[in-house]
PDB file of N, CA and C in Angstrom:
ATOM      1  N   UNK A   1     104.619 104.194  94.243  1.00  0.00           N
ATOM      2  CA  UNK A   1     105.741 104.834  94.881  1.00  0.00           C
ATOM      3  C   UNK A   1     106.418 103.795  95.763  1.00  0.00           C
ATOM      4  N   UNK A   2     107.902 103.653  95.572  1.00  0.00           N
ATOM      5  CA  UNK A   2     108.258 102.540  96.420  1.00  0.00           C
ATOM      6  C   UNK A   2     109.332 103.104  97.131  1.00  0.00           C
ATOM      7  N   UNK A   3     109.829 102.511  98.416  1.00  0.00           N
ATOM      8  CA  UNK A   3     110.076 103.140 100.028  1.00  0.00           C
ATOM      9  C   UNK A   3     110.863 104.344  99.367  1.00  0.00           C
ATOM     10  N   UNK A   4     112.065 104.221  98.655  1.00  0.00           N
ATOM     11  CA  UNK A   4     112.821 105.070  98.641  1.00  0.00           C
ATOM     12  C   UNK A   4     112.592 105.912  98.225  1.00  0.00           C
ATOM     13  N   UNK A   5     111.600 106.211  97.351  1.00  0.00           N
ATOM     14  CA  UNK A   5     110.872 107.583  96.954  1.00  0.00           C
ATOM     15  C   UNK A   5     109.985 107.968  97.915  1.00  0.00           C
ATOM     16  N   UNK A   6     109.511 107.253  98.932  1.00  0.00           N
ATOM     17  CA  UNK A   6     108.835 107.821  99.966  1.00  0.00           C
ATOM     18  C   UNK A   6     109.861 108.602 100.773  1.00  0.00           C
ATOM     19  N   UNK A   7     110.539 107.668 100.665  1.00  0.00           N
ATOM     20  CA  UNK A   7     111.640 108.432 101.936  1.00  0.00           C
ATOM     21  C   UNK A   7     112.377 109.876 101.612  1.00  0.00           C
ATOM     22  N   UNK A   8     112.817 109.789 100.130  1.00  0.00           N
ATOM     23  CA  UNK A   8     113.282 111.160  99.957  1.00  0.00           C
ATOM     24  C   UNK A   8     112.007 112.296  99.458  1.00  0.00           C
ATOM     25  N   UNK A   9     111.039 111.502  99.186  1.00  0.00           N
ATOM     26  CA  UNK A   9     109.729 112.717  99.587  1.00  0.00           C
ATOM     27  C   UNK A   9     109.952 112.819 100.755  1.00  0.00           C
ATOM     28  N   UNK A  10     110.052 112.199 101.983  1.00  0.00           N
ATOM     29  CA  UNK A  10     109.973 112.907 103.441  1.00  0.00           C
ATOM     30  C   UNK A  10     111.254 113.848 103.611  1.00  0.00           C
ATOM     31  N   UNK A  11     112.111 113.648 102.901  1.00  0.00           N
ATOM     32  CA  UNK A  11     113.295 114.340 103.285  1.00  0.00           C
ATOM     33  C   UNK A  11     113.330 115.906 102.559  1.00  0.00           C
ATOM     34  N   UNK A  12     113.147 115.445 101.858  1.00  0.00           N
ATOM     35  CA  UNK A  12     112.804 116.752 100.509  1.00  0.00           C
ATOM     36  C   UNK A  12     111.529 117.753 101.204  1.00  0.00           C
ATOM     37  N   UNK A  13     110.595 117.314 102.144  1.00  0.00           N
ATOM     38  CA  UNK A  13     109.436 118.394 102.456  1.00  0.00           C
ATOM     39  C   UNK A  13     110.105 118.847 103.975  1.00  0.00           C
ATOM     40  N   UNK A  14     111.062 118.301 104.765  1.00  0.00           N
ATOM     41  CA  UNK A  14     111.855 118.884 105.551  1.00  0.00           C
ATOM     42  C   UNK A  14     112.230 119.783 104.797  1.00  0.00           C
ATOM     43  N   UNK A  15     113.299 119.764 103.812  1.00  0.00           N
ATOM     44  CA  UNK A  15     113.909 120.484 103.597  1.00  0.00           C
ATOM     45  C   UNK A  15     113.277 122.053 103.002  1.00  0.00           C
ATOM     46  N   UNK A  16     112.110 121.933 102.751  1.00  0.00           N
ATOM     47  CA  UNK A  16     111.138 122.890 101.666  1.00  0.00           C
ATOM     48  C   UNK A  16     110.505 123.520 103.496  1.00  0.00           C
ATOM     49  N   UNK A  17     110.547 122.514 103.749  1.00  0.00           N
ATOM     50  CA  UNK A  17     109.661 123.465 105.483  1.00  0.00           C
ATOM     51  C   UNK A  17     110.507 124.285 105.474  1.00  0.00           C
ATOM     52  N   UNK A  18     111.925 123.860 105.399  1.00  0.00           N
ATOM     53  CA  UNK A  18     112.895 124.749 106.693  1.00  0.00           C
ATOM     54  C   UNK A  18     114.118 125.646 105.530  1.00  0.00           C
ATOM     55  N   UNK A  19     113.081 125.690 104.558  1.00  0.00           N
ATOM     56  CA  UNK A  19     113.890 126.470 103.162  1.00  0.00           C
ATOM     57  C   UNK A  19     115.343 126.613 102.975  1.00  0.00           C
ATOM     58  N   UNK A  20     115.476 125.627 102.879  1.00  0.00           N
ATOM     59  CA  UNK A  20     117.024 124.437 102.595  1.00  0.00           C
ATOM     60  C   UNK A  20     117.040 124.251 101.312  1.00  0.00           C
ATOM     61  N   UNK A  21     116.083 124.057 101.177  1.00  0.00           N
ATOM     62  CA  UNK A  21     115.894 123.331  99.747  1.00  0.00           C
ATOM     63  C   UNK A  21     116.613 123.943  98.434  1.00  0.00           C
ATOM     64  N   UNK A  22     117.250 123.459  97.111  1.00  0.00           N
ATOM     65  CA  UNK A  22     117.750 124.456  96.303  1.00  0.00           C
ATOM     66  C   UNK A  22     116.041 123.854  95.261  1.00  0.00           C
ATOM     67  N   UNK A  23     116.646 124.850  93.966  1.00  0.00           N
ATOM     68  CA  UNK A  23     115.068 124.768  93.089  1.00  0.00           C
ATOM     69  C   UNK A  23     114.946 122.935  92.690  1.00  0.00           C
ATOM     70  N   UNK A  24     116.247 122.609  92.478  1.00  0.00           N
ATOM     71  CA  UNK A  24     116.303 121.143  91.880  1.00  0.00           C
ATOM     72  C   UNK A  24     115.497 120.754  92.879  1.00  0.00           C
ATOM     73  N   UNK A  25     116.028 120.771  94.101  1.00  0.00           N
ATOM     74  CA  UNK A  25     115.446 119.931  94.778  1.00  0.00           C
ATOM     75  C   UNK A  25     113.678 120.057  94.938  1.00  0.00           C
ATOM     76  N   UNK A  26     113.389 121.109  94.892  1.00  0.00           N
ATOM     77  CA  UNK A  26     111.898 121.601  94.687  1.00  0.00           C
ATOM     78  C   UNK A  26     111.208 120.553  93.499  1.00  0.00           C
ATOM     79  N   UNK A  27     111.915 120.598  92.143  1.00  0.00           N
ATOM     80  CA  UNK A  27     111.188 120.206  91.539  1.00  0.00           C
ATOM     81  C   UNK A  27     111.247 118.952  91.365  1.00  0.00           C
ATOM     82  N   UNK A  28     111.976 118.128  92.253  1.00  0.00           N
ATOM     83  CA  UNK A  28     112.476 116.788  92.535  1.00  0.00           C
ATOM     84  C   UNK A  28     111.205 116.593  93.381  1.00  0.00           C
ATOM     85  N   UNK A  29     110.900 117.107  94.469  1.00  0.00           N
ATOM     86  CA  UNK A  29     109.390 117.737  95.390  1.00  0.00           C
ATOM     87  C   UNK A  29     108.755 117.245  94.726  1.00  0.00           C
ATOM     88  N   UNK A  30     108.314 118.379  93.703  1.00  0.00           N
ATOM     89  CA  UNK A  30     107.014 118.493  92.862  1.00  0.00           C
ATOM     90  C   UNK A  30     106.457 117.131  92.114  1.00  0.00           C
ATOM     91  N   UNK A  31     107.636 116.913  91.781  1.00  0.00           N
ATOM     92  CA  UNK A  31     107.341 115.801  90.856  1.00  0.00           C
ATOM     93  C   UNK A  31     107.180 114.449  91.545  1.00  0.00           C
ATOM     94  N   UNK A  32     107.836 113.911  92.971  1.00  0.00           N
ATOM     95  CA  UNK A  32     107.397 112.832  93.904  1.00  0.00           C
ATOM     96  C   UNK A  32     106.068 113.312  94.281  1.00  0.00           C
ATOM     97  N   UNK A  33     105.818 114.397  94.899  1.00  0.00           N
ATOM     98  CA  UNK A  33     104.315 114.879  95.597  1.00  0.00           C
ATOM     99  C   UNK A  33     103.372 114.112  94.442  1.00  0.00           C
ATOM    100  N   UNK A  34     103.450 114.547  93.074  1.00  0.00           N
ATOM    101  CA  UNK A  34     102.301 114.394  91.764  1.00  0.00           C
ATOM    102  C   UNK A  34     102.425 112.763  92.286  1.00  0.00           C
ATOM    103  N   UNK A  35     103.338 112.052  92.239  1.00  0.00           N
ATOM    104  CA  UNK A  35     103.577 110.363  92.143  1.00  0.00           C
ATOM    105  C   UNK A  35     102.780 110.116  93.391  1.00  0.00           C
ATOM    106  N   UNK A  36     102.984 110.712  94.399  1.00  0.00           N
ATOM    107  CA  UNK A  36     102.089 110.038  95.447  1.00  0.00           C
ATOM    108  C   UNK A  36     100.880 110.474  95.373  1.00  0.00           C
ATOM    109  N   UNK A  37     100.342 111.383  94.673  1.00  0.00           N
ATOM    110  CA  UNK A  37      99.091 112.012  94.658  1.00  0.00           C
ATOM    111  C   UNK A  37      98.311 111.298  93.647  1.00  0.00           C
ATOM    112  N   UNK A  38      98.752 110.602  92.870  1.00  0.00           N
ATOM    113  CA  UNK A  38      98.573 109.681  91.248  1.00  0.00           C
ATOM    114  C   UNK A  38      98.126 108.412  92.270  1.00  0.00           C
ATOM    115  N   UNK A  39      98.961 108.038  93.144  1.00  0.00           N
ATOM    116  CA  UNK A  39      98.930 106.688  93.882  1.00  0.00           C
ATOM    117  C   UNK A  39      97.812 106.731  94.912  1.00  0.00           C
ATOM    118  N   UNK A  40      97.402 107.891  95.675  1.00  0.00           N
ATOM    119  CA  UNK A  40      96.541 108.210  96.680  1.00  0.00           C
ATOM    120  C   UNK A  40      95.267 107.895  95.651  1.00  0.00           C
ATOM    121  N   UNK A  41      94.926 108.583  94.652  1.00  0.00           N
ATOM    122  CA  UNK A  41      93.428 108.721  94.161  1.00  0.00           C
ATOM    123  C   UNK A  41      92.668 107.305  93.018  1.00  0.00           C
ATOM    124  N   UNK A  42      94.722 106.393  92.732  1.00  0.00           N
ATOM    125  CA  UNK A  42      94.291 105.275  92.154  1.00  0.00           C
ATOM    126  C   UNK A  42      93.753 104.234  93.022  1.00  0.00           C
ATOM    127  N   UNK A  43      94.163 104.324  94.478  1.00  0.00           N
ATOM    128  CA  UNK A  43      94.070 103.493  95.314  1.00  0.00           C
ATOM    129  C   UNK A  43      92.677 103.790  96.591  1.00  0.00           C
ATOM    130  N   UNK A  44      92.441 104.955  96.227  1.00  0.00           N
ATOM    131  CA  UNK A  44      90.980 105.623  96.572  1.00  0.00           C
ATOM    132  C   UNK A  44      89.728 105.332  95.593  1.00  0.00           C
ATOM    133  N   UNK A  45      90.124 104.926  94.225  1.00  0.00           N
ATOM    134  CA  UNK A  45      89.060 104.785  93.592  1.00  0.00           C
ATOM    135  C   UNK A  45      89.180 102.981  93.339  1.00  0.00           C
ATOM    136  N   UNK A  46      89.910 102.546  93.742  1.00  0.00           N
ATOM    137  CA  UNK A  46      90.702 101.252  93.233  1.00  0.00           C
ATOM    138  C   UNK A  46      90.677 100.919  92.003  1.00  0.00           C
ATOM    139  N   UNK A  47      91.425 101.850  91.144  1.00  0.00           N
ATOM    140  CA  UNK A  47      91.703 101.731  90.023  1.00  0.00           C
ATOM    141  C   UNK A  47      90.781 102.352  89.032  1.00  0.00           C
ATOM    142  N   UNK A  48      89.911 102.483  89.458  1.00  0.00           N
ATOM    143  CA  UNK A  48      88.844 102.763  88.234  1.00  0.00           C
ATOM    144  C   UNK A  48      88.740 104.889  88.190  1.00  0.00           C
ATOM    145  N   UNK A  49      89.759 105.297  88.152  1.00  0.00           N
ATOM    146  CA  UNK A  49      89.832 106.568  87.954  1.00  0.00           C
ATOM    147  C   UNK A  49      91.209 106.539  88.011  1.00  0.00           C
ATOM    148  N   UNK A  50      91.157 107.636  86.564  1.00  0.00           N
ATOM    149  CA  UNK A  50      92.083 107.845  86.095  1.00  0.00           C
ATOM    150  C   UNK A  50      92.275 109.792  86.084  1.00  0.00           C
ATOM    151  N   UNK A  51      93.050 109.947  86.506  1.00  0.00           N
ATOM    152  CA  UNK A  51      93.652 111.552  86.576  1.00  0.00           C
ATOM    153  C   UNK A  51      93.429 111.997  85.332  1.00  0.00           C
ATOM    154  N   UNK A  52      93.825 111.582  83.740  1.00  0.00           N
ATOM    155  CA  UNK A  52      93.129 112.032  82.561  1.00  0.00           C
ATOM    156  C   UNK A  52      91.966 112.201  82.148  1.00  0.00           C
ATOM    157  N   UNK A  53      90.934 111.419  83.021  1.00  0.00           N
ATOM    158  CA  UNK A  53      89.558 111.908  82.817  1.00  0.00           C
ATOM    159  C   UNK A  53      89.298 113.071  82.855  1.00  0.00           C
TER     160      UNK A  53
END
């Protein structure tokens, strides 16, 4: 994940707090959250786990 997708993940979960958000933007959400969540557990296992297991 690189800054600018961090950044509009931070902007995008404001907006979902304070139910602003339209659905696009939700699933714009959904789909950065999975990317950082892919990046959290590759970098927790350092590499050697893979989410398809």
């Amino acid at each position: 994940m690189d800054s600018l997708e961090f950044d509009r993940l931070n902007l995008l979960s404001e907006k979902a707090l304070r139910d602003t958000a339209t659905s696009t933007e939700l699933a714009e959400f959904n789909q950065l959250l999975t990317i950082w969540d892919t990046a959290s557990e590759v970098n927790l296992f350092n590499g050697k786990y893979s989410p398809e297991d």
